[in-house]
Protein backbone atom coordinates (compact mmCIF):
# COMPACT_ATOMS: atom_id res chain seq x y z
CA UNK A 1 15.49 -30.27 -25.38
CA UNK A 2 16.79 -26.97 -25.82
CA UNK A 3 20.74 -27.48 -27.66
CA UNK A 4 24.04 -26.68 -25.95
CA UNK A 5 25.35 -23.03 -27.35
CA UNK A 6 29.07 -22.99 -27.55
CA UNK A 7 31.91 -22.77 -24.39
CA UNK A 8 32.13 -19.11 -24.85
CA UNK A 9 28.57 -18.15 -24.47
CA UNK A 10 27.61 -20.60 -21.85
CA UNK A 11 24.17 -22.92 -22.40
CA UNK A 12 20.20 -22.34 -22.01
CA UNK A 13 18.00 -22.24 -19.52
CA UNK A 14 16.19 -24.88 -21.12
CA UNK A 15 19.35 -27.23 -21.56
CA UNK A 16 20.17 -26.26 -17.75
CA UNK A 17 16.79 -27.64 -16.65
CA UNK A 18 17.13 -30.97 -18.77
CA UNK A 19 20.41 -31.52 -16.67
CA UNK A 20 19.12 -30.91 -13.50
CA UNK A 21 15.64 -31.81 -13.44
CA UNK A 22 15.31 -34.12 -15.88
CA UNK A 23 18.63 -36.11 -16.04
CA UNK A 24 19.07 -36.84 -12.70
CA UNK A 25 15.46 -37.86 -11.90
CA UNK A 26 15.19 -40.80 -14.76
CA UNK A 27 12.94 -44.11 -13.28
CA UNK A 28 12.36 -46.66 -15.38
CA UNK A 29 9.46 -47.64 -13.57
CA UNK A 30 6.46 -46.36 -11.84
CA UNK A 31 6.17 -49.35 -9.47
CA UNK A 32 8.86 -51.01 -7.36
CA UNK A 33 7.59 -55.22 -6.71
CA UNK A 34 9.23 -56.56 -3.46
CA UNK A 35 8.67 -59.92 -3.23
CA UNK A 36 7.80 -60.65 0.60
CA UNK A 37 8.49 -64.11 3.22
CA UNK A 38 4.46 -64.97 3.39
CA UNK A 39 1.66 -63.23 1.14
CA UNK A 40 1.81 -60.97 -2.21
CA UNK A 41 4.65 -59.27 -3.11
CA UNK A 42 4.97 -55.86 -1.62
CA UNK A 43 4.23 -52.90 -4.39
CA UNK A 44 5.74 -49.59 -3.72
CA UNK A 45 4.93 -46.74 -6.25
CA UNK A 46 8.24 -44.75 -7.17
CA UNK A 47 7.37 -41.09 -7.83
CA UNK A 48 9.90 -39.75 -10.87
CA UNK A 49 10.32 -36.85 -12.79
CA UNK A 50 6.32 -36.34 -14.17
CA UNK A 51 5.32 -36.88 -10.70
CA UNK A 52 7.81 -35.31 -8.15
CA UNK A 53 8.58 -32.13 -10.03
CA UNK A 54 4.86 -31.09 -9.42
CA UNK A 55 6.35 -30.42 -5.71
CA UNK A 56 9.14 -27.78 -6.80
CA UNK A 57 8.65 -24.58 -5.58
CA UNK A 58 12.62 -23.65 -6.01
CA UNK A 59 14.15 -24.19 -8.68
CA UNK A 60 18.44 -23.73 -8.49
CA UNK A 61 20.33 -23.31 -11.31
CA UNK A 62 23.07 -21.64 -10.04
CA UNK A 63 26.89 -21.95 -11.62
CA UNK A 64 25.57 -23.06 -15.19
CA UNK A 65 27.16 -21.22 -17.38
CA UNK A 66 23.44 -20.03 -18.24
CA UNK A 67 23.42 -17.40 -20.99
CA UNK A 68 20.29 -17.07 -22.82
CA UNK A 69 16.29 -18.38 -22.21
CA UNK A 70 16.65 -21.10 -25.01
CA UNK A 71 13.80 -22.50 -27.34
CA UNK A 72 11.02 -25.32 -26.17
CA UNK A 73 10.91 -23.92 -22.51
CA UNK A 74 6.97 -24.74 -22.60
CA UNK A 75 8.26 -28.78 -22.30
CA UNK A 76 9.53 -27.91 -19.15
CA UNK A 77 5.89 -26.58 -17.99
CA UNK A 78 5.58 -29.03 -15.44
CA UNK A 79 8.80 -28.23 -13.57
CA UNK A 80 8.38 -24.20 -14.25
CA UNK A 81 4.59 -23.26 -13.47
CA UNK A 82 4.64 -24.02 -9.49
CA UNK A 83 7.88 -22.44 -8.57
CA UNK A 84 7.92 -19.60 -6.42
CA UNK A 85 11.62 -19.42 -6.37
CA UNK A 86 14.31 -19.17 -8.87
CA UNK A 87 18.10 -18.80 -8.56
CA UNK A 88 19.93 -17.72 -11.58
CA UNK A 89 23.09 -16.46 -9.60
CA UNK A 90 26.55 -16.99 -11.01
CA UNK A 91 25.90 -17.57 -14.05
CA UNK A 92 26.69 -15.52 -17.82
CA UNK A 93 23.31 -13.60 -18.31
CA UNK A 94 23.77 -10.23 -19.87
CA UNK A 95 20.68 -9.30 -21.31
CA UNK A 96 17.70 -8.70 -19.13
CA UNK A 97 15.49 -9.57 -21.61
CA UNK A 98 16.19 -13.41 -21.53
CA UNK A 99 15.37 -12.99 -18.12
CA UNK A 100 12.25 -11.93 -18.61
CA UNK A 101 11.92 -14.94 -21.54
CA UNK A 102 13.01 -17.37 -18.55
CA UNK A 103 10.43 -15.31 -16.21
CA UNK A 104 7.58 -15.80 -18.56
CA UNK A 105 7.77 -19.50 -18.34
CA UNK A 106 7.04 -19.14 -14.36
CA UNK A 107 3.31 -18.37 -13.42
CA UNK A 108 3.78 -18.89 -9.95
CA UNK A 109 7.28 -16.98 -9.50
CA UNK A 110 7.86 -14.53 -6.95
CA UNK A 111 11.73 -14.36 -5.95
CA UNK A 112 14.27 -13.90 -8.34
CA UNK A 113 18.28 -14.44 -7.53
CA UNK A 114 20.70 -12.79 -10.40
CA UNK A 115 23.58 -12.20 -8.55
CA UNK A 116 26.81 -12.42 -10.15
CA UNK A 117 25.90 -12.28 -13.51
CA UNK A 118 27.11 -9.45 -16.22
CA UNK A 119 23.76 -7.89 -16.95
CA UNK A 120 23.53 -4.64 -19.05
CA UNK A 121 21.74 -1.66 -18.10
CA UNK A 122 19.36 -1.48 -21.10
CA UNK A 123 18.39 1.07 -23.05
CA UNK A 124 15.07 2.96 -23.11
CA UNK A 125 14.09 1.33 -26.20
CA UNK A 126 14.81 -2.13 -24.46
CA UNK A 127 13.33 -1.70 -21.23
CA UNK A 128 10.15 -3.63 -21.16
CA UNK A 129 8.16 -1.77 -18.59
CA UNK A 130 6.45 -4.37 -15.99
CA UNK A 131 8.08 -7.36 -17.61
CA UNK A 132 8.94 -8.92 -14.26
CA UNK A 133 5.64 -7.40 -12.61
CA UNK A 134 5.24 -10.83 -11.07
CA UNK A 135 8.54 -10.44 -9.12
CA UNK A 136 8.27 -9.32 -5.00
CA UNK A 137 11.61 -10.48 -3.54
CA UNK A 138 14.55 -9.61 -6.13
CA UNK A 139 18.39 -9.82 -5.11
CA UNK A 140 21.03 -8.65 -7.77
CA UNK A 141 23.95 -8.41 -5.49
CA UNK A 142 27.36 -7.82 -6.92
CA UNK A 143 25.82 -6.59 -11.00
CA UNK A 144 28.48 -3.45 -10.32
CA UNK A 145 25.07 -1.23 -10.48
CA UNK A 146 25.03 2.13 -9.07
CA UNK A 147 21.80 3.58 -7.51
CA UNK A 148 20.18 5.52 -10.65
CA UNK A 149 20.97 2.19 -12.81
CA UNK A 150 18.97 -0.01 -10.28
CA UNK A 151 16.30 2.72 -10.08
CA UNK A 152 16.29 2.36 -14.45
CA UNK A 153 15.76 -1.12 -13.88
CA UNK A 154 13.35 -1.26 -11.41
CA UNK A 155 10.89 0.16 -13.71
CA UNK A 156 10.66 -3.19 -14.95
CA UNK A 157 9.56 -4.92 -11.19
CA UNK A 158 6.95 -2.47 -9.86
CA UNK A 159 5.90 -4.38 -7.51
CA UNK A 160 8.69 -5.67 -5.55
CA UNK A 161 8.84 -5.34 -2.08
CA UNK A 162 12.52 -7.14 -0.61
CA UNK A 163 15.09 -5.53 -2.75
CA UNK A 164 19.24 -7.03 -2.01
CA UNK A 165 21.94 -5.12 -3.76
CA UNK A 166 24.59 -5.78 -2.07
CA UNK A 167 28.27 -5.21 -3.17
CA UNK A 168 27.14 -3.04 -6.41
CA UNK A 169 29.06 0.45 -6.81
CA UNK A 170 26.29 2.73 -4.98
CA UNK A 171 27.98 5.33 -3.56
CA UNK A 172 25.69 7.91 -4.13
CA UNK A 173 21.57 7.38 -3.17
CA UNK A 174 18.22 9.76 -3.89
CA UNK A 175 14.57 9.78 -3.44
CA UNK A 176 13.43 6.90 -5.41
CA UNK A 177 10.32 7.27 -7.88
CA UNK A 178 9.54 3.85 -8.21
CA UNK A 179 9.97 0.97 -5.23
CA UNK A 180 7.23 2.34 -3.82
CA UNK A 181 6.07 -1.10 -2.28
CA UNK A 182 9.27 -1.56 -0.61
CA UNK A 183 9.33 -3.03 2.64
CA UNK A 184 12.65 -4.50 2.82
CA UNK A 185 15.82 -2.83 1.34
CA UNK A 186 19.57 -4.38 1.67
CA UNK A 187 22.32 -2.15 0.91
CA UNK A 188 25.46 -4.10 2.75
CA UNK A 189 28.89 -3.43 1.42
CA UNK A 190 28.58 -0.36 -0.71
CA UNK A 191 30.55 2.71 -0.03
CA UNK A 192 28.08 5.15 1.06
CA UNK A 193 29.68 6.79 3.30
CA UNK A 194 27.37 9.64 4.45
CA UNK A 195 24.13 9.56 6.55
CA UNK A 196 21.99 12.38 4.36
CA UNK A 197 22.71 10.00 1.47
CA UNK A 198 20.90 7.45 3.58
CA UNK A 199 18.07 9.56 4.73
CA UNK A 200 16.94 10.23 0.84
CA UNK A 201 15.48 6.84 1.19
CA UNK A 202 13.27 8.12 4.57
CA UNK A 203 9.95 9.06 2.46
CA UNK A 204 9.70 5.23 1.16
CA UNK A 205 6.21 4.75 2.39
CA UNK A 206 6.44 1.07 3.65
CA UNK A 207 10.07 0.57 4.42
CA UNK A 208 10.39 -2.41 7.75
CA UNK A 209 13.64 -3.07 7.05
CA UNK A 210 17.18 -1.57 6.29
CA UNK A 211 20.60 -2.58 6.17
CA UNK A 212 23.55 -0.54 5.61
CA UNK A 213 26.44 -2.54 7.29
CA UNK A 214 29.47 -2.16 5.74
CA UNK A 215 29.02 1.17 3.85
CA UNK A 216 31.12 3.33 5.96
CA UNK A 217 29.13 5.31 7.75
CA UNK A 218 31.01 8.25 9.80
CA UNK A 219 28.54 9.41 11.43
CA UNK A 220 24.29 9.67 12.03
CA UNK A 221 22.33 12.37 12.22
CA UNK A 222 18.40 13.44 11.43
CA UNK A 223 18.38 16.97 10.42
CA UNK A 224 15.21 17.44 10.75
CA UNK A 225 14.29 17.17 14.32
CA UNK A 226 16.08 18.13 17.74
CA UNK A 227 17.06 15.63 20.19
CA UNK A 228 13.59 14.92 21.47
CA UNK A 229 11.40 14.76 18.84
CA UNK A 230 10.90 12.10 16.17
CA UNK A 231 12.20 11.96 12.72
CA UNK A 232 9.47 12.13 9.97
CA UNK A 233 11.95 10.09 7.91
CA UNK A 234 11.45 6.30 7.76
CA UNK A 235 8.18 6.09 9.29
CA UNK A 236 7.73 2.03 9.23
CA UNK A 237 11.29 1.19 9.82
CA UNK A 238 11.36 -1.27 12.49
CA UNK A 239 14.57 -3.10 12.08
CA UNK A 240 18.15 -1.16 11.35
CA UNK A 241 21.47 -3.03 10.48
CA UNK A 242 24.60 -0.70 10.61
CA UNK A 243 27.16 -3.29 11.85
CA UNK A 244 30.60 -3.12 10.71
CA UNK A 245 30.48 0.94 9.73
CA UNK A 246 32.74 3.31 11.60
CA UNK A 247 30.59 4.80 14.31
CA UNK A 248 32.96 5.96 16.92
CA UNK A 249 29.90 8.24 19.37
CA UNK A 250 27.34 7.37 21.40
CA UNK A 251 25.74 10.55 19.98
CA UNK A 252 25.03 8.69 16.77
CA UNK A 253 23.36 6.11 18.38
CA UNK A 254 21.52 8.19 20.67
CA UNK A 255 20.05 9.80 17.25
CA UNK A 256 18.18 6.59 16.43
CA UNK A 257 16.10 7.28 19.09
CA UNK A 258 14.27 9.73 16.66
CA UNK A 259 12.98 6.99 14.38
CA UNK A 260 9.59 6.23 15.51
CA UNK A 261 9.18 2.37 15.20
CA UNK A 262 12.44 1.15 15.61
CA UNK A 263 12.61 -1.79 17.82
CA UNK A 264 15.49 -3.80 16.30
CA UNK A 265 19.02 -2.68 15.73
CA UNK A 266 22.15 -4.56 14.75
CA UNK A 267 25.29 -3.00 15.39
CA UNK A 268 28.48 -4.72 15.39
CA UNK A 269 31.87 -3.79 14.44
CA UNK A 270 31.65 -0.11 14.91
CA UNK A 271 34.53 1.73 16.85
CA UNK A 272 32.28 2.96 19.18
CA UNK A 273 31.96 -0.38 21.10
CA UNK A 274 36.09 -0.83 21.34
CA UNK A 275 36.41 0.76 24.83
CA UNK A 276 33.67 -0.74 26.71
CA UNK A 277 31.97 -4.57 27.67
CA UNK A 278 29.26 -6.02 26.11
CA UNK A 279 26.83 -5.52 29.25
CA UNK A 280 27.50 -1.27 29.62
CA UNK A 281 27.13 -1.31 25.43
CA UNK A 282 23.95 -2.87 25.74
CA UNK A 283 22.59 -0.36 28.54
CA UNK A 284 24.11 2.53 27.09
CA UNK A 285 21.57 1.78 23.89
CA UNK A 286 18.98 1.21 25.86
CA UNK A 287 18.99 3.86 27.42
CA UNK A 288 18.77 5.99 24.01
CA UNK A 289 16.52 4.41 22.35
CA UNK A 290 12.80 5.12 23.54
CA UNK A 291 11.44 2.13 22.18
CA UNK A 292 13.47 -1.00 23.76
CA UNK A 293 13.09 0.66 27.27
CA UNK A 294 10.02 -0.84 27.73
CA UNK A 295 10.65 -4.25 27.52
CA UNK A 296 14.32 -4.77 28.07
CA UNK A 297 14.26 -8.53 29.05
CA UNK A 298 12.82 -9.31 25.59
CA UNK A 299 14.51 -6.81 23.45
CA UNK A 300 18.19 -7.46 24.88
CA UNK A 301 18.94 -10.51 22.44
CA UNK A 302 17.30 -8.76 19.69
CA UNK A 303 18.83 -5.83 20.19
CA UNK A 304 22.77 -7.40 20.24
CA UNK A 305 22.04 -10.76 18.25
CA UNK A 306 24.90 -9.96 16.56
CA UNK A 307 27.48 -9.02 19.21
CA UNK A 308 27.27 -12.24 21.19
């Protein structure tokens, strides 16, 4: 087992996963005898650590005062190589590159949580390029990353495709070169304040999903195109979240008719629903956006899921 590291710097990963994984699922026996009334004693077979942690596909180790990979992680092979999920939130990581120690360890890993931890930008000469190549769903909410840091970064996960930043300092956003693959991009409670800032992200290729609640938001507006024609920003996007933003028009929302796919749309908490009831919000969308018109019926809860 991988040994404790001092109070001030936290533990390993490898001393986290003995405490989790390995202390809590001790059996002293593989089979369970129970005698029975009539006949042979009943035999049950007791599946413990060797046996059950074949079936872990997420592995928490959240609030562990984590702080480095640790040595020995190979004994922990069993537990690691199936796991398609690992959450590393809250915990005292600072250097990507024992995250990508800890990553190495995973075969099967595909989403990563590191929220809440203190990690440093690195350097060019410590960025390993396509170290967390495995990774598709990443969420490093609240590292107090702006936008070009996170873009440094995400030279090492080229291939993700869900992306959560949520509560970092991004207050300013521009065409990214990387996150190509990106088909699902949270942005929720940074201070973005203006729309064009937004609409640098409209050439990513494969983009389903957005959400910018909570960035405040004045105002929307494609500059692109006149009222009634379509956007050639955000070509995929099928599903917009800009509740809790300070929209005070209905021109704003009648702009979102210009995005092409758009068939979902969350929209709470904006000033532009104070004066009216939820039924004559709801038709006053619908009635600007092309899309839900069609089928209303269906669309209505999707369209104020939120608003109920």
């Amino acid at each position: 087992m991988g040994e404790e590291v001092d109070d001030t710097s936290g533990i390993s990963f490898v001393t986290a996963i003995h405490k989790r994984y390995v202390e809590t699922c001790i059996i002293p026996e593989e089979v369970l005898h129970l005698p029975q009334p009539l006949g042979k004693d009943r035999t049950i077979e007791l599946i413990g650590f060797e046996k059950s942690v074949k079936r872990v596909t997420e592995v928490i180790v959240s609030r562990m005062r984590i702080s480095c990979c640790g040595d020995n992680c190979h004994q922990f092979q069993q537990v690691l190589s199936g796991a398609k999920t690992l959450v590393l939130s809250n915990n005292l990581l600072t250097e990507w590159s024992e995250v990508a120690k800890i990553v190495s360890h995973m075969e099967s890993l595909t989403d990563l949580v590191l929220s809440y931890n203190k990690l440093k930008v690195p350097t060019n000469e410590e960025l390993d390029k396509q170290c967390l190549k495995s990774i598709k769903t990443l969420v490093i909410d609240n590292l107090e990353y702006d936008w070009n840091e996170i873009l440094w970064c995400a030279q090492m996960w080229p291939n993700i495709s869900q992306l959560e930043v949520w509560g970092n300092t991004i207050t300013e956003l521009k065409t990214p070169h990387v996150l190509t693959q990106l088909n699902h991009l949270s942005l929720r409670n940074n201070n973005i304040e203006d729309w064009h800032r937004v609409c640098t992200l409209g050439t990513l290729p494969q983009l389903k999903y957005l959400d910018i609640s909570d960035c405040n938001i004045k105002s929307i507006h494609f500059d692109d195109s006149n009222y009634d024609h379509k956007t050639t920003l955000f070509p995929q996007l099928e599903s917009l979240l800009i509740s809790s933003n300070k929209l005070k028009t209905w021109k704003d929302i009648a702009e979102l008719n210009k995005l092409s796919k758009l068939e979902q749309l969350f929209c709470k908490n904006n000033p532009v629903f104070d004066c009216d009831k939820y039924d004559n919000n709801f038709n006053l969308i619908l009635s600007r956006i092309e899309n839900h018109r069609s089928d209303a019926k269906r669309r209505r809860n999707r369209l104020f899921e939120e608003n109920i």
